[in-house]
N, C-alpha and C. Protein backbone atom coordinates (compact mmCIF):
# COMPACT_ATOMS: atom_id res chain seq x y z
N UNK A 1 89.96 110.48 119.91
CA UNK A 1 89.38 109.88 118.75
C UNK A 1 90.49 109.46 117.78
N UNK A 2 91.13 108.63 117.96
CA UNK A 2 92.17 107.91 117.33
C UNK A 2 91.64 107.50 115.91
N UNK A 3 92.17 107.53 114.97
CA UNK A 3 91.87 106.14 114.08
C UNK A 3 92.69 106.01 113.22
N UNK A 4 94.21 105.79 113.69
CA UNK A 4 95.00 105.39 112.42
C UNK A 4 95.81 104.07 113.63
N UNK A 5 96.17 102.94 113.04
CA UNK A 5 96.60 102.12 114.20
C UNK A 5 98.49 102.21 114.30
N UNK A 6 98.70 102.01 115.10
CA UNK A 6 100.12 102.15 115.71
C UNK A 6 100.64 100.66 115.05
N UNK A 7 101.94 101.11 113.97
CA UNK A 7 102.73 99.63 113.88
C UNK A 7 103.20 99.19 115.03
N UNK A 8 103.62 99.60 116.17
CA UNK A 8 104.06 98.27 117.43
C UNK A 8 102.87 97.75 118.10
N UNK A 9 101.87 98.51 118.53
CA UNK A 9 100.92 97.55 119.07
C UNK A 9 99.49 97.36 118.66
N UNK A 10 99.43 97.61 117.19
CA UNK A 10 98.56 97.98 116.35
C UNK A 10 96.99 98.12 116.86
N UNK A 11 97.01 99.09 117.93
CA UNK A 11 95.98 99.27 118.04
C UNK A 11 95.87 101.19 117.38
N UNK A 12 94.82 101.57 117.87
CA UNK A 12 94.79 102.96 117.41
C UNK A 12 94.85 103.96 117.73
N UNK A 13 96.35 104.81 117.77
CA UNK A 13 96.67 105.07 118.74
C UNK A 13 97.20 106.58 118.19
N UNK A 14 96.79 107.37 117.13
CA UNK A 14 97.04 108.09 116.75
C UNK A 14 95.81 108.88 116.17
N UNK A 15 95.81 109.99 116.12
CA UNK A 15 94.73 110.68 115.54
C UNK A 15 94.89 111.51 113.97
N UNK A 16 93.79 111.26 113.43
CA UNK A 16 94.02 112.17 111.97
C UNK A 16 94.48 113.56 111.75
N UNK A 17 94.49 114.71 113.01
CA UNK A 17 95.41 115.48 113.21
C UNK A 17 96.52 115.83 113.70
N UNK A 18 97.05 114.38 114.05
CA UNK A 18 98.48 114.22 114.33
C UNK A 18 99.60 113.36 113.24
N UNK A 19 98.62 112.69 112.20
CA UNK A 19 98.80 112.03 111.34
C UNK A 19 99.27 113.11 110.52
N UNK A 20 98.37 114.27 110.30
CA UNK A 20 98.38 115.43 108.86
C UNK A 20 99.86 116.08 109.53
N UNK A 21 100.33 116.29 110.78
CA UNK A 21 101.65 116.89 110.67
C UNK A 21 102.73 115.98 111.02
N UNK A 22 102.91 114.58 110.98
CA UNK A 22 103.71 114.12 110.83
C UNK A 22 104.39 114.06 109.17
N UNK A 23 105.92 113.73 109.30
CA UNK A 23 106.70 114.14 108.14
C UNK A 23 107.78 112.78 108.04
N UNK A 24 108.58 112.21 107.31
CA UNK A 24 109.62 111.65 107.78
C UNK A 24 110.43 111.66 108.66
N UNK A 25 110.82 112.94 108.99
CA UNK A 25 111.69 113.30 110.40
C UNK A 25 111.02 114.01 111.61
N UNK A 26 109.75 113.66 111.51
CA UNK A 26 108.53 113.86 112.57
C UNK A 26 108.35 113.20 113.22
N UNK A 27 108.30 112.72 114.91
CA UNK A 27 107.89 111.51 115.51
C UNK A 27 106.67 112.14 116.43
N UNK A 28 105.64 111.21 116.54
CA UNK A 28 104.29 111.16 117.12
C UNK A 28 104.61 110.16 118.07
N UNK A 29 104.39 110.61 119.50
CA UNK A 29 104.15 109.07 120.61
C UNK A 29 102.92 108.43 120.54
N UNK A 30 102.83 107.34 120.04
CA UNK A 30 101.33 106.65 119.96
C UNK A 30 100.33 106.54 121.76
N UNK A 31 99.18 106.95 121.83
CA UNK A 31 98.18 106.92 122.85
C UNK A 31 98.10 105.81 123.78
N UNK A 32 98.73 104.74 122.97
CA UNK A 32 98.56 103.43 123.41
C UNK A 32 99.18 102.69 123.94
N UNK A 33 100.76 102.70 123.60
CA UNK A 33 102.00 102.34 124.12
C UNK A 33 103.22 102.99 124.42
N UNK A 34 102.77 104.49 124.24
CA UNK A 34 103.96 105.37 124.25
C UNK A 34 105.03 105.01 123.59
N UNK A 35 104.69 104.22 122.46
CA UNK A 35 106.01 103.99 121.06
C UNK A 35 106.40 105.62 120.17
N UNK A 36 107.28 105.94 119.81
CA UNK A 36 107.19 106.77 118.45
C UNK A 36 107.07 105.86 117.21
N UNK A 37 106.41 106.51 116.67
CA UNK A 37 105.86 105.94 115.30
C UNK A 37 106.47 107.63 114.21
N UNK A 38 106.16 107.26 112.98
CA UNK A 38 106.42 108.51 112.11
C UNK A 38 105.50 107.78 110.03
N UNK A 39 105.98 108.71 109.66
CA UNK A 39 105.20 108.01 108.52
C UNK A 39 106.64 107.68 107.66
N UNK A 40 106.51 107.10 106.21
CA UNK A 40 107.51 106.69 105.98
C UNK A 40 108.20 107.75 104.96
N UNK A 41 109.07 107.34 104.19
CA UNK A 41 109.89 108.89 103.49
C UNK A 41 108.77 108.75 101.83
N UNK A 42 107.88 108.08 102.03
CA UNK A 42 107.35 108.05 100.64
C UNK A 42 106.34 109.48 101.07
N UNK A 43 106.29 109.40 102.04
CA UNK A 43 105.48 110.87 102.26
C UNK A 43 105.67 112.25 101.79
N UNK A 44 106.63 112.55 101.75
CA UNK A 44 107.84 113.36 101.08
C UNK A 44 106.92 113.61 99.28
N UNK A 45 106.89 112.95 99.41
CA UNK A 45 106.06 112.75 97.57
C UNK A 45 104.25 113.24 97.86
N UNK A 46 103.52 113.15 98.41
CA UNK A 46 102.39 114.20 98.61
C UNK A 46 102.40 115.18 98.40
N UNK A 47 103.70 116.30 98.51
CA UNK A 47 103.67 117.94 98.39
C UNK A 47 103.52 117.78 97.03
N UNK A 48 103.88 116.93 96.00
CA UNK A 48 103.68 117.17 94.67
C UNK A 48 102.80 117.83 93.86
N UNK A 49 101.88 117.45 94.24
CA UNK A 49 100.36 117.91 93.80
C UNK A 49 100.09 119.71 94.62
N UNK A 50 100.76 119.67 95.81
CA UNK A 50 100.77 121.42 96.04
C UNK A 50 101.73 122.06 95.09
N UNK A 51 102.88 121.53 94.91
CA UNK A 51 103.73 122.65 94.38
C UNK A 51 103.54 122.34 92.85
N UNK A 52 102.64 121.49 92.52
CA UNK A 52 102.17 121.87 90.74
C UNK A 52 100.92 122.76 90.61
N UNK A 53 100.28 122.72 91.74
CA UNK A 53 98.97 123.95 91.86
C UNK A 53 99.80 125.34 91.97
N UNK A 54 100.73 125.59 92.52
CA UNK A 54 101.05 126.58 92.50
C UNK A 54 102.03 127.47 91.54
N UNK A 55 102.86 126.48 90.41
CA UNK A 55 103.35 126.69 89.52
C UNK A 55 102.18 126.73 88.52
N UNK A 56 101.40 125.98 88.60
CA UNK A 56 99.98 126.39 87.58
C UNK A 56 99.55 127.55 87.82
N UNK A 57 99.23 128.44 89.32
CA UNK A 57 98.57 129.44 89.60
C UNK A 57 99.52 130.29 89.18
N UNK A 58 100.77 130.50 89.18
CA UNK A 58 101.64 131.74 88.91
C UNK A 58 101.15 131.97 87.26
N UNK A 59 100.79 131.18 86.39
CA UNK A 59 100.28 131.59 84.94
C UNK A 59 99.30 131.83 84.65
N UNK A 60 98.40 132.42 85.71
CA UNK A 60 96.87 133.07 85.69
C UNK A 60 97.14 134.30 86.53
N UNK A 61 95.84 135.34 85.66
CA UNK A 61 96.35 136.70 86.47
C UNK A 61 95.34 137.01 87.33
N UNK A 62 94.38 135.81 87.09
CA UNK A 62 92.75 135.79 87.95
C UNK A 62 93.19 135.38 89.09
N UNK A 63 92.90 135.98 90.33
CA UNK A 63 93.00 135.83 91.62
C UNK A 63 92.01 134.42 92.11
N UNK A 64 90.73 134.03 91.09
CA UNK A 64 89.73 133.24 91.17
C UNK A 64 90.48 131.73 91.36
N UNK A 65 91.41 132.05 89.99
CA UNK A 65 91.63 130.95 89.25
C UNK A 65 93.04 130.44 89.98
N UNK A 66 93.84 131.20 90.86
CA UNK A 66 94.69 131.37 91.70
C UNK A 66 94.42 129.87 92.61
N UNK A 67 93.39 130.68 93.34
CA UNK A 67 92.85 130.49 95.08
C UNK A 67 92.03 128.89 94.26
N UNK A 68 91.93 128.89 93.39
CA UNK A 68 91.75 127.12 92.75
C UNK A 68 92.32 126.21 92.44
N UNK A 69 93.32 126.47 91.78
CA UNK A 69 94.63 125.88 92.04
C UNK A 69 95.02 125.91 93.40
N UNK A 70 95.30 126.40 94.25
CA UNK A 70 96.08 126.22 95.01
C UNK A 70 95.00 125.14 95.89
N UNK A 71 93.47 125.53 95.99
CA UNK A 71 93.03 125.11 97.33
C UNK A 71 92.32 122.83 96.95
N UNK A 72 93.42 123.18 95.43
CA UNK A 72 92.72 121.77 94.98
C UNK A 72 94.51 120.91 95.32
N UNK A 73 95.31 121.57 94.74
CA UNK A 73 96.27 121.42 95.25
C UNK A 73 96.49 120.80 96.75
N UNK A 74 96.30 121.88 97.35
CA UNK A 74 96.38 121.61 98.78
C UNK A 74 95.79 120.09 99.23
N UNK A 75 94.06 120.21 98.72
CA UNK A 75 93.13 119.05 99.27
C UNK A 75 93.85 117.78 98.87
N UNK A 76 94.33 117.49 97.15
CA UNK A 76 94.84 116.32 96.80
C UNK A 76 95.95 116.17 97.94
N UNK A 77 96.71 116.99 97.67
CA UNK A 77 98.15 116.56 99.12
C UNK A 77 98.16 116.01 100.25
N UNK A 78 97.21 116.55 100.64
CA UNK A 78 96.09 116.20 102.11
C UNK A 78 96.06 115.24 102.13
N UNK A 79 95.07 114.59 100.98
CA UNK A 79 94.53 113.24 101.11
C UNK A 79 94.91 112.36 100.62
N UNK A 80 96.32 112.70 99.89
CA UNK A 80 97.61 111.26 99.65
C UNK A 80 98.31 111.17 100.40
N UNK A 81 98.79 112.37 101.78
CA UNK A 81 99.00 111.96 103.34
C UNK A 81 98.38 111.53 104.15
N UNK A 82 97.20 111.66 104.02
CA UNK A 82 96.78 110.57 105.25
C UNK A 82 96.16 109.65 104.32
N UNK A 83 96.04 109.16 103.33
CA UNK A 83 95.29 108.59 102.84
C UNK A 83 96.80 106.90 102.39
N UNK A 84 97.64 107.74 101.93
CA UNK A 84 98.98 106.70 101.21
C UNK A 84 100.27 106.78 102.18
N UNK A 85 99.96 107.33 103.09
CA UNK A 85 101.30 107.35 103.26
C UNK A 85 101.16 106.44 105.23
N UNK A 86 102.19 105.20 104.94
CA UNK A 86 102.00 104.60 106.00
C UNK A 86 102.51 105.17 107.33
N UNK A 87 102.15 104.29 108.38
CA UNK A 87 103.16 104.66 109.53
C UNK A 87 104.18 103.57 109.76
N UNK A 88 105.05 104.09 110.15
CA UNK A 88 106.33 103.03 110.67
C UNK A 88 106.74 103.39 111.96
N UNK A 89 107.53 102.75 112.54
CA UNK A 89 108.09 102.03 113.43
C UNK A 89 108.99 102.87 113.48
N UNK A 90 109.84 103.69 114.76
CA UNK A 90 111.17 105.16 115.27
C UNK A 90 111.58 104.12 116.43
């Protein structure tokens, strides 16, 4: 169940859980052409939103208020990696 498309033969050749652990210095072989593909270094910039949930959570002593920060954190990060961050061409 592919659905992100491959820059060399732009068909779709990658899946949304191979997408979430690719990194800049990550390569994925696409399904389709056996290219490596990777995402680009703007990706690198998604953890942002985790590591401000978690500098927010260290100034609460509520375990509640913790595990909320972090798990909103997490979701935004998530979904400015697969959501913003392209694939390119290895």
């Amino acid at each position: 169940m592919s659905q992100f498309n491959c820059p060399h033969c732009n068909k779709k050749g990658i899946t949304l859980w191979a997408k979430m652990w690719l990194g800049s210095g990550v390569l994925k072989t696409c399904t389709c052409c056996d290219k490596k593909e990777s995402v680009s270094n703007k990706a690198t910039f998604a953890i942002i939103p985790m590591l401000f949930s978690v500098l927010m959570a260290q100034k609460s002593d509520m375990v509640l208020v913790k595990s909320i920060f972090f798990m909103s954190g997490l979701l935004v990060s998530i979904v400015i990696h697969i959501k913003m961050t392209s694939l390119v061409m290895k």
